[in-house]
C-alpha atoms as a PDB file:
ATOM      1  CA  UNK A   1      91.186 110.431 109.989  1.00  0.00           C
ATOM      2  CA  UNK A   2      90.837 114.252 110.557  1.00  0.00           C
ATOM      3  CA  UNK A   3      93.964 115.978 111.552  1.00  0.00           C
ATOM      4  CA  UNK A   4      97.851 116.310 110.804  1.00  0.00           C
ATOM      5  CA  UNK A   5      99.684 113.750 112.479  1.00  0.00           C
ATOM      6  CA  UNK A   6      98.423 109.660 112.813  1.00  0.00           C
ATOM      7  CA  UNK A   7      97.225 107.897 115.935  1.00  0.00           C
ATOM      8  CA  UNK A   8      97.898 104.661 115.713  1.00  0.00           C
ATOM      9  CA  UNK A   9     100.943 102.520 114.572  1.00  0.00           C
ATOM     10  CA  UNK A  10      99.967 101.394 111.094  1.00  0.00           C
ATOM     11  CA  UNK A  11      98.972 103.132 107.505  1.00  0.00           C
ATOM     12  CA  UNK A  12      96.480 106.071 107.692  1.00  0.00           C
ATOM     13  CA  UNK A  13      94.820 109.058 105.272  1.00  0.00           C
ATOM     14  CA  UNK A  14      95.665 112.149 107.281  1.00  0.00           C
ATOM     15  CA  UNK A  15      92.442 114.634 106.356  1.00  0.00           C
ATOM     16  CA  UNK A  16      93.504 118.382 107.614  1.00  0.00           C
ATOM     17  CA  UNK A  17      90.514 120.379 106.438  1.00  0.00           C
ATOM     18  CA  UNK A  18      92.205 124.097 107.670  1.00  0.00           C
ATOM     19  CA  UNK A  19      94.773 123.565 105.041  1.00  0.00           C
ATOM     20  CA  UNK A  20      93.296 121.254 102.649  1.00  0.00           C
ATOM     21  CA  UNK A  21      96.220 118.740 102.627  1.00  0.00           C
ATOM     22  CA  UNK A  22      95.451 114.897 102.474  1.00  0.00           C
ATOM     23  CA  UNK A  23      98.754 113.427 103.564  1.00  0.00           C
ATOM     24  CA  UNK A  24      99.623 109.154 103.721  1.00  0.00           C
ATOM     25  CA  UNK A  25     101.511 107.662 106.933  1.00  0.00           C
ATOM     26  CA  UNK A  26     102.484 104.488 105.943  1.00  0.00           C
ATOM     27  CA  UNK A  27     103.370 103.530 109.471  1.00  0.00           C
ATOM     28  CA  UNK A  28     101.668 105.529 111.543  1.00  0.00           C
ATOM     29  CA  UNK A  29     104.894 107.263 112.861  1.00  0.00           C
ATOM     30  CA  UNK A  30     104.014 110.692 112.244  1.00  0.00           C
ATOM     31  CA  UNK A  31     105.775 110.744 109.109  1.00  0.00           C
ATOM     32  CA  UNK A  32     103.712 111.710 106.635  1.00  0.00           C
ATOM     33  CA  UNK A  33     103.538 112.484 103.003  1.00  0.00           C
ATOM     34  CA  UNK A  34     101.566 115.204 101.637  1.00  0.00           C
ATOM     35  CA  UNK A  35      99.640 113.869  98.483  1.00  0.00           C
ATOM     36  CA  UNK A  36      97.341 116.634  97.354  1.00  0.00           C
ATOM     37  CA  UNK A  37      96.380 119.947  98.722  1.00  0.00           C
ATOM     38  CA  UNK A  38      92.916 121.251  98.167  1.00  0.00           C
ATOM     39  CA  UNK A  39      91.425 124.820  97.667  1.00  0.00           C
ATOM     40  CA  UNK A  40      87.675 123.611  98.302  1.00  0.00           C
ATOM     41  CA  UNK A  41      88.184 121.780 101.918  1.00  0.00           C
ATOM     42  CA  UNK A  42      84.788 119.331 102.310  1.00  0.00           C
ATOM     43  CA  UNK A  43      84.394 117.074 105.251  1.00  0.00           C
ATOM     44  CA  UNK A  44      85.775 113.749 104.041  1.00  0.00           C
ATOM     45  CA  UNK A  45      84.555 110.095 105.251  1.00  0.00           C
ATOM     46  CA  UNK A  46      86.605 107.320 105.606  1.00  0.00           C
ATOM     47  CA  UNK A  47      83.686 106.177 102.747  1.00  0.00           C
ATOM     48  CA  UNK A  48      84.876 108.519 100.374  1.00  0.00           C
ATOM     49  CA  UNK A  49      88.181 107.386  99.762  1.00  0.00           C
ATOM     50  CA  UNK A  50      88.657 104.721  97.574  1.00  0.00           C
ATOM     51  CA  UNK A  51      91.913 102.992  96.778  1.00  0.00           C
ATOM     52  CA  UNK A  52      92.573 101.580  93.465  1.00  0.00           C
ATOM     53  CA  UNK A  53      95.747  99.228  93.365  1.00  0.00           C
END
């Protein structure tokens, strides 16, 4: 999802191209944890993450 802060009450990837952070909610409370900040900023798909566990 593009943006800082989720929309819906349940995990989401948080995408905010301006600043290049890719954040986790686990909740979906708003709450959510920065896990890398990028120089380069490319659109990013729902496609192009891929979770390894």
């Amino acid at each position: 999802m593009n943006g800082t802060v989720a929309t819906a009450g349940f995990g989401q990837f948080l995408h905010d191209r301006p600043s290049g952070a890719r954040r986790w909610d686990v909740d979906g409370t708003g709450t959510a944890a920065v896990l890398a900040i990028f120089a380069n900023t490319p659109a990013l798909l729902a496609s192009g993450i891929r979770v390894i566990a």
